[in-house]
N, C-alpha and C. Protein backbone atom coordinates (compact mmCIF):
# COMPACT_ATOMS: atom_id res chain seq x y z
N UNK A 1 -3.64 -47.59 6.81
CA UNK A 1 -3.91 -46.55 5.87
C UNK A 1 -3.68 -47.12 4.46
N UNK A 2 -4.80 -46.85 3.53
CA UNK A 2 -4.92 -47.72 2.35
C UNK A 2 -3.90 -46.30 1.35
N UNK A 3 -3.74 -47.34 0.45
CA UNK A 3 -2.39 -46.66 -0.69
C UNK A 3 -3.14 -45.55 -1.26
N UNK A 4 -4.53 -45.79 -1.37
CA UNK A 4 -5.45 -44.46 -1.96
C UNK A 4 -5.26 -42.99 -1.09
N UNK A 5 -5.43 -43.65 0.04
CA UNK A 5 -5.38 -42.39 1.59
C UNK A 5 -4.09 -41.49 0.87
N UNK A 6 -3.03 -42.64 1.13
CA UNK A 6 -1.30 -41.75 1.22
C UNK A 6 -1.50 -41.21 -0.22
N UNK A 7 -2.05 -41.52 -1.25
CA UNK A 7 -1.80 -40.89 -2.41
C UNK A 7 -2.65 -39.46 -2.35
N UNK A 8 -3.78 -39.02 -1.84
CA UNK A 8 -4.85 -38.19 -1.47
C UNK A 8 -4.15 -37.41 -0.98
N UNK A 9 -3.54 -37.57 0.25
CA UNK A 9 -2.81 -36.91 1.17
C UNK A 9 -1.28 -35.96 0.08
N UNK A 10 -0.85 -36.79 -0.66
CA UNK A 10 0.35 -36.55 -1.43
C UNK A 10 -0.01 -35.59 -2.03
N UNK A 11 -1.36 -35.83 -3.44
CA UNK A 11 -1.44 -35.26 -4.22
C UNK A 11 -2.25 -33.63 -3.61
N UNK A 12 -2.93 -33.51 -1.94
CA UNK A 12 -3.06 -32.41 -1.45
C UNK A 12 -2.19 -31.53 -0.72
N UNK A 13 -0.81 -32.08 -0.45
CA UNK A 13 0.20 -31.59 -0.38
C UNK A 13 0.68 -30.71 -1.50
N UNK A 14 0.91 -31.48 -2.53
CA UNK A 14 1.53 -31.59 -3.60
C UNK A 14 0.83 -29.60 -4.50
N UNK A 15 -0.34 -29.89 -4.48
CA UNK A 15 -1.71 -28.82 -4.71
C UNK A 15 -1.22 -27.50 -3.37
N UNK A 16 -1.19 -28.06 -2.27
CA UNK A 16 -0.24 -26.66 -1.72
C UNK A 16 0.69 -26.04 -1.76
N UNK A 17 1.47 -27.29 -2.23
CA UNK A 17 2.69 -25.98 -2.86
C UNK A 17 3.03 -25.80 -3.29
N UNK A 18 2.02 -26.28 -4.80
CA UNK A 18 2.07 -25.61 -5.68
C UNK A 18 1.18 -24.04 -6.01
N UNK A 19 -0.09 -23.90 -4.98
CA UNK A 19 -0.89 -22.47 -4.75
C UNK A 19 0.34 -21.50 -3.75
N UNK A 20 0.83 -22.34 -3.31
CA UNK A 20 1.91 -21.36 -1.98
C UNK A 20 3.09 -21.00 -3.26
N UNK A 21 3.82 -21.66 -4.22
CA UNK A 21 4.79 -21.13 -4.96
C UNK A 21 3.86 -19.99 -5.94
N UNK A 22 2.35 -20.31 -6.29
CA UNK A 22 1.97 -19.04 -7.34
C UNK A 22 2.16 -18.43 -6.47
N UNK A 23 1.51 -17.95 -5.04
CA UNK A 23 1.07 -16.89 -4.32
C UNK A 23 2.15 -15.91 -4.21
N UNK A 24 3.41 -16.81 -4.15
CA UNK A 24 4.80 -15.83 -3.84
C UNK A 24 5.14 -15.44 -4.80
N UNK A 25 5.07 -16.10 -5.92
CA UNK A 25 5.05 -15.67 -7.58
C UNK A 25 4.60 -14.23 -7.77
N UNK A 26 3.45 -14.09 -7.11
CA UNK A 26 2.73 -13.08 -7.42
C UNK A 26 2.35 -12.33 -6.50
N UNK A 27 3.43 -12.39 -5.38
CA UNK A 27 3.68 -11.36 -4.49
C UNK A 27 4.87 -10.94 -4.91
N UNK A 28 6.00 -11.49 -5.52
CA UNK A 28 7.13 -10.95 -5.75
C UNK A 28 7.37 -10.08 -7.22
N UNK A 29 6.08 -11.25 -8.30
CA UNK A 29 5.85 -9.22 -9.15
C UNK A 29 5.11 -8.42 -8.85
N UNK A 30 4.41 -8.30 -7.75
CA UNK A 30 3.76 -6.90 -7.29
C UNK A 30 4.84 -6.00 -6.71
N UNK A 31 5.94 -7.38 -6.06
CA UNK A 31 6.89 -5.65 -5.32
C UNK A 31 7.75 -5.53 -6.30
N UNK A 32 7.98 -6.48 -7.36
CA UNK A 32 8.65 -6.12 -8.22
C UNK A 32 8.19 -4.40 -9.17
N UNK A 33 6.50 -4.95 -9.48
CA UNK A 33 5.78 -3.67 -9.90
C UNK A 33 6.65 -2.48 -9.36
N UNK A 34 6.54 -2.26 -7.85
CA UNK A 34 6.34 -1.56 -7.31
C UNK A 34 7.62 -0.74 -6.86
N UNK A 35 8.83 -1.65 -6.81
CA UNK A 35 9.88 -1.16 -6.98
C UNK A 35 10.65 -0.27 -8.59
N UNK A 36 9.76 -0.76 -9.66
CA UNK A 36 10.21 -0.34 -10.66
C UNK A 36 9.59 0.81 -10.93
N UNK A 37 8.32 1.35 -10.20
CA UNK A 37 7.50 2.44 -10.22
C UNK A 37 8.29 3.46 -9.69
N UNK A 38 9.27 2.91 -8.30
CA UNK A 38 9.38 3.90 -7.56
C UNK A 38 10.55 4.15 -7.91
N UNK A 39 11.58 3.48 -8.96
CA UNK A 39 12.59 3.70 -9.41
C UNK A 39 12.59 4.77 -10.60
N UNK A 40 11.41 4.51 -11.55
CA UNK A 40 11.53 5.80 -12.29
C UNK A 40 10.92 7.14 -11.68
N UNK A 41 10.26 7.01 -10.44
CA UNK A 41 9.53 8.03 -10.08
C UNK A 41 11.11 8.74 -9.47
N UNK A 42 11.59 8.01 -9.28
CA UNK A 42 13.06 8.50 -8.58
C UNK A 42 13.84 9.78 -9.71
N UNK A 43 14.23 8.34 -10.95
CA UNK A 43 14.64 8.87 -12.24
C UNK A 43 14.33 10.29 -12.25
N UNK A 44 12.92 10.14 -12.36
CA UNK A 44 12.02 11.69 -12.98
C UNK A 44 12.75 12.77 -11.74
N UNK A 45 12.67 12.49 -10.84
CA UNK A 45 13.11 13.76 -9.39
C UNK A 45 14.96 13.76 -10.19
N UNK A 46 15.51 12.78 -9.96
CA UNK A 46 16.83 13.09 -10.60
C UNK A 46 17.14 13.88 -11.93
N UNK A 47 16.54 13.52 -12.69
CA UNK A 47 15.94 14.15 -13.99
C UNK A 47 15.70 15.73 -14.20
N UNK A 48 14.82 16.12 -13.13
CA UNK A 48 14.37 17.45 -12.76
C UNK A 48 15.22 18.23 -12.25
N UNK A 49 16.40 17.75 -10.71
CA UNK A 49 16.88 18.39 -10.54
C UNK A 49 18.44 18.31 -11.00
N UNK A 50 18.49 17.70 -12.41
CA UNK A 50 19.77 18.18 -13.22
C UNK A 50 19.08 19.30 -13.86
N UNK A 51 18.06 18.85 -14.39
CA UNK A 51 17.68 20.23 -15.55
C UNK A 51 17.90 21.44 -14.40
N UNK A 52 16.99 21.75 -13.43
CA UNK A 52 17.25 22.97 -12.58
C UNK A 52 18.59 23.33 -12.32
N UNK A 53 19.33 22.51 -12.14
CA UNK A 53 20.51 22.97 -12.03
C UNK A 53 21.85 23.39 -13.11
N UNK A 54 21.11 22.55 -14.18
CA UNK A 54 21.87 22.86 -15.97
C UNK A 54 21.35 24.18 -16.09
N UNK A 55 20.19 24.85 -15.41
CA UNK A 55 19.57 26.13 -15.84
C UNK A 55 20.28 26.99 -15.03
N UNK A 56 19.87 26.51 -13.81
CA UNK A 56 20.91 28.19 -12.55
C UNK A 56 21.96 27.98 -13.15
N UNK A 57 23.02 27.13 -13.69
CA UNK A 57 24.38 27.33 -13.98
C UNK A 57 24.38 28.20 -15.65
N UNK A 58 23.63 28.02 -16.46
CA UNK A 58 23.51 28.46 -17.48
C UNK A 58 23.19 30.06 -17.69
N UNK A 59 21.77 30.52 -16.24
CA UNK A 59 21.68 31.89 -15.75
C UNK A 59 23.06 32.44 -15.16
N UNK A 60 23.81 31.51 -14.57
CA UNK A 60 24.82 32.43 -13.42
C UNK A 60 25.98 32.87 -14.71
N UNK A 61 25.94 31.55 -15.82
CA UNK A 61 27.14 32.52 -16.58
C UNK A 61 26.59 33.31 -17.75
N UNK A 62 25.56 33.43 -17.68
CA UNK A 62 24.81 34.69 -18.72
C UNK A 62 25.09 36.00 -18.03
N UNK A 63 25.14 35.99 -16.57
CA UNK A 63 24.79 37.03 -15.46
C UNK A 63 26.50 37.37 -15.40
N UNK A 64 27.22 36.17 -15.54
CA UNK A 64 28.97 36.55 -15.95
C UNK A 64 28.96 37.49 -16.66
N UNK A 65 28.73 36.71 -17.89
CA UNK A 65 28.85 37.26 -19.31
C UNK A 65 28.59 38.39 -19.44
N UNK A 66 27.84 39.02 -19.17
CA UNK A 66 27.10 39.94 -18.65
C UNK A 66 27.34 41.43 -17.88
N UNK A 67 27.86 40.46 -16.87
CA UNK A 67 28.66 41.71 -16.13
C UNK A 67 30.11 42.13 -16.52
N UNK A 68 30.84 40.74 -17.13
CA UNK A 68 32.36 40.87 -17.80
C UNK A 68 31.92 42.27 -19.09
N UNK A 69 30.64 41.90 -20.06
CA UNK A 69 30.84 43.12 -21.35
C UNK A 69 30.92 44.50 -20.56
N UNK A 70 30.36 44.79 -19.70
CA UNK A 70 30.14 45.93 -19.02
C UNK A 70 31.42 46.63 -18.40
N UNK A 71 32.06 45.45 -18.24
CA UNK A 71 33.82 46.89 -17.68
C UNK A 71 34.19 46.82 -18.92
């Protein structure tokens, strides 16, 4: 096997893994994408149900308040 062959062989190695390190590159910011999507989509649900619940607590002591002026 001539020194040209082993170098051919090297430098098509060499070309795979370097396409195999993009590929994972760019599989790992897609789930990266995809985890950060689903993290604020999270946020927003957490988000929502403080406000709903800053509100029923805010109704229940109006509905106090409320019933305390009355006696």
């Amino acid at each position: 096997m001539s020194f040209y062959t082993l170098w051919n062989i090297a430098a098509a190695f060499g070309l795979g893994v370097l396409f195999w390190n993009l590929r994972m590159q760019y599989r790992d910011r897609e789930h990266l994408k995809e985890i950060q999507r689903l993290n604020e989509e999270h946020l927003r649900s957490i988000s929502k149900l403080r406000d709903d619940h800053l509100n029923s607590l805010n109704k229940a002591m109006e509905d106090i308040k409320s019933i305390m002026s009355k006696k």
